[in-house]
Protein backbone atom coordinates (compact mmCIF):
# COMPACT_ATOMS: atom_id res chain seq x y z
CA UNK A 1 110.76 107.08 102.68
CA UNK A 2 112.67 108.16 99.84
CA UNK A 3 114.31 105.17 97.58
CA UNK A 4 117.74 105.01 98.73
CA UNK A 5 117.01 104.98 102.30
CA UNK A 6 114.61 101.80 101.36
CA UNK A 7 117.69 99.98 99.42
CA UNK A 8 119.96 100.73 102.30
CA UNK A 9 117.28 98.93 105.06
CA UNK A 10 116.75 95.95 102.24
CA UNK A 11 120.43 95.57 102.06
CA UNK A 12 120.70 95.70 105.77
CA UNK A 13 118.03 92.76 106.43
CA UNK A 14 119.67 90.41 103.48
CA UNK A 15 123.02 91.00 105.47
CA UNK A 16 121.49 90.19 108.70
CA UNK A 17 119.76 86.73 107.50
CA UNK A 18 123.06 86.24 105.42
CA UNK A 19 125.03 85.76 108.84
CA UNK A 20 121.51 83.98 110.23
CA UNK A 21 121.77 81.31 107.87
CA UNK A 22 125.55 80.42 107.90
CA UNK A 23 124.92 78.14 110.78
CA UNK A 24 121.49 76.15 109.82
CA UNK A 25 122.16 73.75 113.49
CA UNK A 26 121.28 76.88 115.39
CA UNK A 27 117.47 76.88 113.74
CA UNK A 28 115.44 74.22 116.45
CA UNK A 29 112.42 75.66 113.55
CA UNK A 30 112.58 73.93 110.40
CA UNK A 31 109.63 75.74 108.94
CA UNK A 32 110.98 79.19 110.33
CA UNK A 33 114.74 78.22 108.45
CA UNK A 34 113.16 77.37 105.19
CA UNK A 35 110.75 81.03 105.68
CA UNK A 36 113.62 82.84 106.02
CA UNK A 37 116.15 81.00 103.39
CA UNK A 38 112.97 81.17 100.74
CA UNK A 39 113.10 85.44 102.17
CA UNK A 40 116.78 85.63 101.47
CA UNK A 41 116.72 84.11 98.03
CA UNK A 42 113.77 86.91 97.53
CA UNK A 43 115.75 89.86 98.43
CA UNK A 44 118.92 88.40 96.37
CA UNK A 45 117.72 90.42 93.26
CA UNK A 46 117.03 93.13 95.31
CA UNK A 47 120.48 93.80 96.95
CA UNK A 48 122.45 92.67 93.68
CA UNK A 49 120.58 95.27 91.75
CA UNK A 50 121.10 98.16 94.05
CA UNK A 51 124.84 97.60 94.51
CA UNK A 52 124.98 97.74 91.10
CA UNK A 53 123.70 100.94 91.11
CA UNK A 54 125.83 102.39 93.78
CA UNK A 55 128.61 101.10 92.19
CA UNK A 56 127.50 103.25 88.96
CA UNK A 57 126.88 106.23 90.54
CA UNK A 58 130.22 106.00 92.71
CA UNK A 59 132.31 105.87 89.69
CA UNK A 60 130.43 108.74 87.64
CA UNK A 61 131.28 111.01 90.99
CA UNK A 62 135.08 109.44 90.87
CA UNK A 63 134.94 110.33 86.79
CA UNK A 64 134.05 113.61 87.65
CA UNK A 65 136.63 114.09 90.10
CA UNK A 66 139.02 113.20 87.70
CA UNK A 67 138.16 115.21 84.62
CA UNK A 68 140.62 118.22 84.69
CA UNK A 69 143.70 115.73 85.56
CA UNK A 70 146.00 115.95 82.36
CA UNK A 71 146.64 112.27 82.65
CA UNK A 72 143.71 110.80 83.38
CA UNK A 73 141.10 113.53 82.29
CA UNK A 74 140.66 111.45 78.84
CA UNK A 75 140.20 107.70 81.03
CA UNK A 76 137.84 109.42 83.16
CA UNK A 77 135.67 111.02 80.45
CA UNK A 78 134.96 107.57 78.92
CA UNK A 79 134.15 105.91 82.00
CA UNK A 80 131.53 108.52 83.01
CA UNK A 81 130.07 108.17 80.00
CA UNK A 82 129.64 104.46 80.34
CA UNK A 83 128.49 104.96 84.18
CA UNK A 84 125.91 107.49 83.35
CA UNK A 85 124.32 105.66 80.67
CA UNK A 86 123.69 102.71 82.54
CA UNK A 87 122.66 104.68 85.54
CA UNK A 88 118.55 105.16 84.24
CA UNK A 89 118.38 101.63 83.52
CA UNK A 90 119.75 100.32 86.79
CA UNK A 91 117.47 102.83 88.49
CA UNK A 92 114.57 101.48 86.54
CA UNK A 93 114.77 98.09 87.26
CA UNK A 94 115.31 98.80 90.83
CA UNK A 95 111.82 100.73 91.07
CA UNK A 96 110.76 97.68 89.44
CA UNK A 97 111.79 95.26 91.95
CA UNK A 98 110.59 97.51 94.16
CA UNK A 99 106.72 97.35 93.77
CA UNK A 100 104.91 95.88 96.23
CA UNK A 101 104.27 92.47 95.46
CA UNK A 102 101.44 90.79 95.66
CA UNK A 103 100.63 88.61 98.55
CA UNK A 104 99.08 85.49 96.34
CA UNK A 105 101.72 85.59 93.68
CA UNK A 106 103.48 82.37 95.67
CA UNK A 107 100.17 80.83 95.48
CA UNK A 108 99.20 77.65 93.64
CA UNK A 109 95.69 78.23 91.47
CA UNK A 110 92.78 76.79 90.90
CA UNK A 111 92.17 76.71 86.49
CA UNK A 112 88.30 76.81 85.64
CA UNK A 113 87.70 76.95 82.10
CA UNK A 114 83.97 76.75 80.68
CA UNK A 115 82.09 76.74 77.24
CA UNK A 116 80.10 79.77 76.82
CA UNK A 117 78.54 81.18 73.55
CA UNK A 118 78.84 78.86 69.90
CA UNK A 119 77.48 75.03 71.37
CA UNK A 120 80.21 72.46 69.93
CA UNK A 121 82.59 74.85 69.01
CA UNK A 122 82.67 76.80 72.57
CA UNK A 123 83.41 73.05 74.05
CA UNK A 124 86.15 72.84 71.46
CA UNK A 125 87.75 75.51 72.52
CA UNK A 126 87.64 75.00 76.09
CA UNK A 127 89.75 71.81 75.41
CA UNK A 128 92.06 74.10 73.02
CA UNK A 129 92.92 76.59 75.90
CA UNK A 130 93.32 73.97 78.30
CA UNK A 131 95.95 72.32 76.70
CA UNK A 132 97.46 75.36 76.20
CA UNK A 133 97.87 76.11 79.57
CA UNK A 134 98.98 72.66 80.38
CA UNK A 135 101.75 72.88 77.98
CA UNK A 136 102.57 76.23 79.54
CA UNK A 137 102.70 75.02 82.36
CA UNK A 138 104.86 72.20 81.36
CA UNK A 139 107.66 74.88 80.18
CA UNK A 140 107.16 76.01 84.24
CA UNK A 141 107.57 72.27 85.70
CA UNK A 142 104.29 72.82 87.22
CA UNK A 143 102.02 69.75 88.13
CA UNK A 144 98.57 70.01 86.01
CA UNK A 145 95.99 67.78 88.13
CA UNK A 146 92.20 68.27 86.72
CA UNK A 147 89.74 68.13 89.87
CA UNK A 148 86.59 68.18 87.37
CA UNK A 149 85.63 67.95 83.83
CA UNK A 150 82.54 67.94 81.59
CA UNK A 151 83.39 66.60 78.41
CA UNK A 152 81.15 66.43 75.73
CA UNK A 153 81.01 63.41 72.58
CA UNK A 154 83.40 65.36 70.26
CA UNK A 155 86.37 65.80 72.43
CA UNK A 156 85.15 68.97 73.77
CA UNK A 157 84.19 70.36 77.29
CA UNK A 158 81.40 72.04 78.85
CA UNK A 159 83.95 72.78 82.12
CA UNK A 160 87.39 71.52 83.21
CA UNK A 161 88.52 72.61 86.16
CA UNK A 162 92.39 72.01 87.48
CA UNK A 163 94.75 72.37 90.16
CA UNK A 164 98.17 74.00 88.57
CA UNK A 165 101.12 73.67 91.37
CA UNK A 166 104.65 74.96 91.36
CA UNK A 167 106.52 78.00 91.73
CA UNK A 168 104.67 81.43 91.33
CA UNK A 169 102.09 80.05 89.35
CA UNK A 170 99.31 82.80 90.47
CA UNK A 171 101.59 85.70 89.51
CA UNK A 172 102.17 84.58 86.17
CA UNK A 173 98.83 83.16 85.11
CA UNK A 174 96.65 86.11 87.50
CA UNK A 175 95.73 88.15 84.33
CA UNK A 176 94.24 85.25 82.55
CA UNK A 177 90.84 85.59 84.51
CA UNK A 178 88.18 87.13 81.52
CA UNK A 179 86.57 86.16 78.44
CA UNK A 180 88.46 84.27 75.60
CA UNK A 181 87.32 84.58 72.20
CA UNK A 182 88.02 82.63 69.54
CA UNK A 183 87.41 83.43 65.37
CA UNK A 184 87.39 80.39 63.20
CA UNK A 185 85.85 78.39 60.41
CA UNK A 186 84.75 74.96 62.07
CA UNK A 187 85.37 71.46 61.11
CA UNK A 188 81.71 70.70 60.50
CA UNK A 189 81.04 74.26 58.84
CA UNK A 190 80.29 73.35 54.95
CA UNK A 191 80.38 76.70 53.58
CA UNK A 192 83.62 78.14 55.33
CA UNK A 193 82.15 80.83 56.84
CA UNK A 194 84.23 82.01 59.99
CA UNK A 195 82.16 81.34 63.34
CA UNK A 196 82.80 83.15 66.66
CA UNK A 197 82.55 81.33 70.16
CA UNK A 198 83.52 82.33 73.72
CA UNK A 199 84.54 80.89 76.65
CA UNK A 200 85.45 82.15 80.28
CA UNK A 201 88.73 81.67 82.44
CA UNK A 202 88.70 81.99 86.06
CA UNK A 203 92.31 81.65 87.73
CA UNK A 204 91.75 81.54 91.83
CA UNK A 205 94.35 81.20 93.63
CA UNK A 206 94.16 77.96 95.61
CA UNK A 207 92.96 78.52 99.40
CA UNK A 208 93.79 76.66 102.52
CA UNK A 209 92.58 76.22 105.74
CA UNK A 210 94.38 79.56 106.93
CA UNK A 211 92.84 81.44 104.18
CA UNK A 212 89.27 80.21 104.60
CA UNK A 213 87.48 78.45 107.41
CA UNK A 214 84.24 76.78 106.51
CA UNK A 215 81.93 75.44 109.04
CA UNK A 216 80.35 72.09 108.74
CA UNK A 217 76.67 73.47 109.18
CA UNK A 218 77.15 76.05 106.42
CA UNK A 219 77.47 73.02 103.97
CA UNK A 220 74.58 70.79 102.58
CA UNK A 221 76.02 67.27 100.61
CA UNK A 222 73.91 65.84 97.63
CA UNK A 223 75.73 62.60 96.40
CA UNK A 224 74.72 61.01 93.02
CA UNK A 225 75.43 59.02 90.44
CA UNK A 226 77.99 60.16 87.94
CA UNK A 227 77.54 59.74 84.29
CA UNK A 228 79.55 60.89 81.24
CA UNK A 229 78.91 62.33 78.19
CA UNK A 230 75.59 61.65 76.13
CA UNK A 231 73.85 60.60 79.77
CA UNK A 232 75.87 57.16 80.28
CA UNK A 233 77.00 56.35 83.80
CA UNK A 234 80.56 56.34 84.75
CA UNK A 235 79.73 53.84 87.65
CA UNK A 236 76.57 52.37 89.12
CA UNK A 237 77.13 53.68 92.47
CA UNK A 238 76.40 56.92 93.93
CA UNK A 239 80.11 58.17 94.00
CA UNK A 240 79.35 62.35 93.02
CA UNK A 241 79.08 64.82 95.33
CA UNK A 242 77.43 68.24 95.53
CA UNK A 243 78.10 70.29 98.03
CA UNK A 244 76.33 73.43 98.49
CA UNK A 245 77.73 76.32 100.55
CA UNK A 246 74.67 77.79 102.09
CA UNK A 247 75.73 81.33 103.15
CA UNK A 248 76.33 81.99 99.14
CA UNK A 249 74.60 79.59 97.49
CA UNK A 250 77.97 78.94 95.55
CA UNK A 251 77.57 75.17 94.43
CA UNK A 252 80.32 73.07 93.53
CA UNK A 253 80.12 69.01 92.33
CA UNK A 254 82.77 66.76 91.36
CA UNK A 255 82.09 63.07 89.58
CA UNK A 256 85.18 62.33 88.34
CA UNK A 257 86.27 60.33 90.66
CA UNK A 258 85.48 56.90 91.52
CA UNK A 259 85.73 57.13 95.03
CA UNK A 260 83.02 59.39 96.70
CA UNK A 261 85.52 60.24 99.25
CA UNK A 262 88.14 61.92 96.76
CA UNK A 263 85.29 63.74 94.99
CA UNK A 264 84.15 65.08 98.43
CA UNK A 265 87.89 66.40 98.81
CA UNK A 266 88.38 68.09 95.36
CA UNK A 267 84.97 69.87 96.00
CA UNK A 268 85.66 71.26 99.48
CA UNK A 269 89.12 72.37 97.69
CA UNK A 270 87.44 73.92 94.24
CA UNK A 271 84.98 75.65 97.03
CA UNK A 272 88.05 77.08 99.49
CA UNK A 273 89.08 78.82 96.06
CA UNK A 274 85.56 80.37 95.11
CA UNK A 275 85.12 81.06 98.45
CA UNK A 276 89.03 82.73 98.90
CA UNK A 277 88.44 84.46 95.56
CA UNK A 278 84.87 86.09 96.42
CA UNK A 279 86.73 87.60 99.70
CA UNK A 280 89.63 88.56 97.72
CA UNK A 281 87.10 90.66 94.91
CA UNK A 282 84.87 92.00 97.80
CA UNK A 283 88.14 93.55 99.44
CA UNK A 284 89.32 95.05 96.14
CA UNK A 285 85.68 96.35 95.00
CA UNK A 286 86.45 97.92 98.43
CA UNK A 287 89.74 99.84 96.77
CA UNK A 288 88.56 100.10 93.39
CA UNK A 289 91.14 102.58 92.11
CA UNK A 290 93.94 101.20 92.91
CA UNK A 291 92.17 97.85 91.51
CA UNK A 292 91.96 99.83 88.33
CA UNK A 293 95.53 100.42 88.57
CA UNK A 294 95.77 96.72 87.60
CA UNK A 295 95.24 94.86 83.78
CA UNK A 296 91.71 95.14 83.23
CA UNK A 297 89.09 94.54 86.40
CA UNK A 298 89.14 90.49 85.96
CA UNK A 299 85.88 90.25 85.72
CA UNK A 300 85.29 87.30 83.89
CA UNK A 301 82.52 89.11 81.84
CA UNK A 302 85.17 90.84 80.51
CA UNK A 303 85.94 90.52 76.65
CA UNK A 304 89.79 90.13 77.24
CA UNK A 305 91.21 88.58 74.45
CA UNK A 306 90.70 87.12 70.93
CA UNK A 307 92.46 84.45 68.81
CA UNK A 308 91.73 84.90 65.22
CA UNK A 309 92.42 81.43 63.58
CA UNK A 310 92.27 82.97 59.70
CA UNK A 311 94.69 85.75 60.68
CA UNK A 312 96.49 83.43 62.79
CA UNK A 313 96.42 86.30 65.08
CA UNK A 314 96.40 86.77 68.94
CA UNK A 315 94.90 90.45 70.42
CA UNK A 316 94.74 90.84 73.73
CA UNK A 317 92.18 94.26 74.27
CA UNK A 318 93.14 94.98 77.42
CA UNK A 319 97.12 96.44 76.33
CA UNK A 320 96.08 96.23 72.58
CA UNK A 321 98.76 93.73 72.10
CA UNK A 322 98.75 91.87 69.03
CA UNK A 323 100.88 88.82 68.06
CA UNK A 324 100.81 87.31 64.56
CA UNK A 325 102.08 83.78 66.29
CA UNK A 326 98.79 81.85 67.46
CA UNK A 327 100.16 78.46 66.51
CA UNK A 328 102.85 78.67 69.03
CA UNK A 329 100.39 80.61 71.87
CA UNK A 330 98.31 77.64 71.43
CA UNK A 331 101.66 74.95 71.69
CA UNK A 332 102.40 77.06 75.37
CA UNK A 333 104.35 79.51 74.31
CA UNK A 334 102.59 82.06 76.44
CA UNK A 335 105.34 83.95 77.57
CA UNK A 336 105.40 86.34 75.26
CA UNK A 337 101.46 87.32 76.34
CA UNK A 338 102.05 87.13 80.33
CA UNK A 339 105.15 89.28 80.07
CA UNK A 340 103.77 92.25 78.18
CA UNK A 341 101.09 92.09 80.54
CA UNK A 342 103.09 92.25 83.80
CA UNK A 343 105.11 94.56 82.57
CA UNK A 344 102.23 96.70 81.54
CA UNK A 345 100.84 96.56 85.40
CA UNK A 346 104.25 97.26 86.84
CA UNK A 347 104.62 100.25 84.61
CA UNK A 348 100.42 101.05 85.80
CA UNK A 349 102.21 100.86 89.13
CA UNK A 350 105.07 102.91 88.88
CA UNK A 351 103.00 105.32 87.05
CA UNK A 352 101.05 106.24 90.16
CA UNK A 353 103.83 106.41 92.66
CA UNK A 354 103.87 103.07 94.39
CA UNK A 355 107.46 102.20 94.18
């Protein structure tokens, strides 16, 4: 199907659920209005973008038409010029809008962040990108709720673990999953030499019952008691829970929580995701070139970034971008990181045909 006759059938369907939704009393479906209202607003862009461009290209052919008129050869000359300079750029960000989109991009995510090599300065810097990200996601009006969390006695973590909810979230923070590396001279180093730690992201997108059924006797529960950093107990009561999904072995235990019962629910939840997210790479190891088409593999033993504290310097490997602006990164202004690399997987994309 060649682009235009793809445009026309888009423009065709946003008409249809145009004259659909004029009369909201005839939907008996509440869930099937808002599905179809939330499809319209998605194909908005689309529609708006390629009357644009058939607009453009009508009035270069009109131009053209015009040229050898005495009176209006001049007028006509100026206005195909104007038409057929915007034409590659209209075209462009139609094959753009174009792409297929990912399924999950809609999806909420889980946010697992954990301390990997340099001790202290590893857990440092797992509570450095987390606030990042929650002041990114602040900019997005996106709910930050941590399901679990590790700290350690300097106001570091071992692990945090959150639930990030609002619009889109998955598509904009998908190419965050990898190893962050940080260049710095700690607090506590004497001689100012510049250490190097590392810690690993994982961004799943969050899983529901639809996405992932789990059977009761594939899961083994361990409760116990929680206790905080430097081996003190958070409570005397047995109010942690392990739960162990026996098919993978993939364990999962949440203590923040006073109540046993909410711990139980933020596991099963963090789990889902693992679970949702294993599927997801097992399907895509299953299409690995067209994975590859993607930024990087997100394999979270993947060296995907570095922020160089010194240089105050931001390089993400996997587009060679660099960004001489860390303070602000680090504040949430991420924006300028997650666009380069969606654009650099839409142009992967285009590249190879897709659109």
């Amino acid at each position: 199907m060649n682009l235009l006759q793809k445009l026309s059938e888009v423009e065709d369907r946003y008409e249809k659920l145009t004259r659909e939704l004029s009369d909201p009393s005839a939907f008996s479906d509440i869930d099937q209005y808002t599905r179809l209202t939330r499809e319209h607003a998605e194909l908005q862009e689309v529609v708006e973008a390629y009357r644009e461009y058939r607009e453009l290209g009508d009035r270069a052919q009109q131009a053209r038409a015009l040229l050898a008129d005495e009176e209006l050869g001049d007028l006509a000359r100026e206005d195909l010029v104007e038409a057929e300079a915007r034409l590659p750029g209209a075209e462009a960000r139609l094959q753009t809008l174009l792409l297929p989109t990912d399924p999950l991009d809609e999806k909420n995510v889980i946010l697992e962040i954990r301390a990997g090599t340099g001790g202290e300065e590893a857990a440092l810097f797992v509570a450095m990108l987390f606030r990042m990200y929650s002041r990114y996601a602040e900019t997005k009006a996106w709910k930050v709720e941590v399901l679990s969390s590790n700290p350690t006695g300097i106001g570091g973590f071992k692990e945090v673990i959150a639930l990030i909810e609002g619009r889109r979230v998955y598509s904009r923070l998908k190419f965050e999953s990898g190893a962050h590396r940080v260049q710095r001279v700690p607090v506590t180093e004497s001689a100012g030499r510049i250490h190097t730690s590392a810690v690993t992201v994982a961004v799943l997108p969050e899983a529901d019952d639809v996405d992932v059924a789990i059977r009761s006797e594939e899961l083994k529960f361990d409760v116990f008691r929680a206790s905080g950093a430097g081996g003190q107990h958070v409570n005397k009561t047995e109010s942690a829970v392990r739960i162990t999904h026996l098919p993978t072995g993939i364990v999962v235990s949440c203590q923040d929580e006073k109540s046993q019962h909410k711990n139980r629910a933020r596991a099963l939840k963090i789990l889902q995701s693992r679970l949702f997210d294993q599927a997801q790479a097992q399907a895509a190891s299953e299409r690995s070139e067209e994975r590859r088409s993607q930024v990087g593999t997100g394999d979270r033993s993947e060296r995907i970034r570095t922020y160089n504290f010194p240089q105050s310097r931001l390089t993400d490997h996997r587009i060679n971008l660099t960004l001489y602006r860390l303070e602000a990164i680090l504040e949430g202004d991420l924006d300028p990181v997650v666009d380069a690399l969606a654009a650099h997987a839409q142009a992967e994309a285009l590249g190879k045909g897709e659109a």
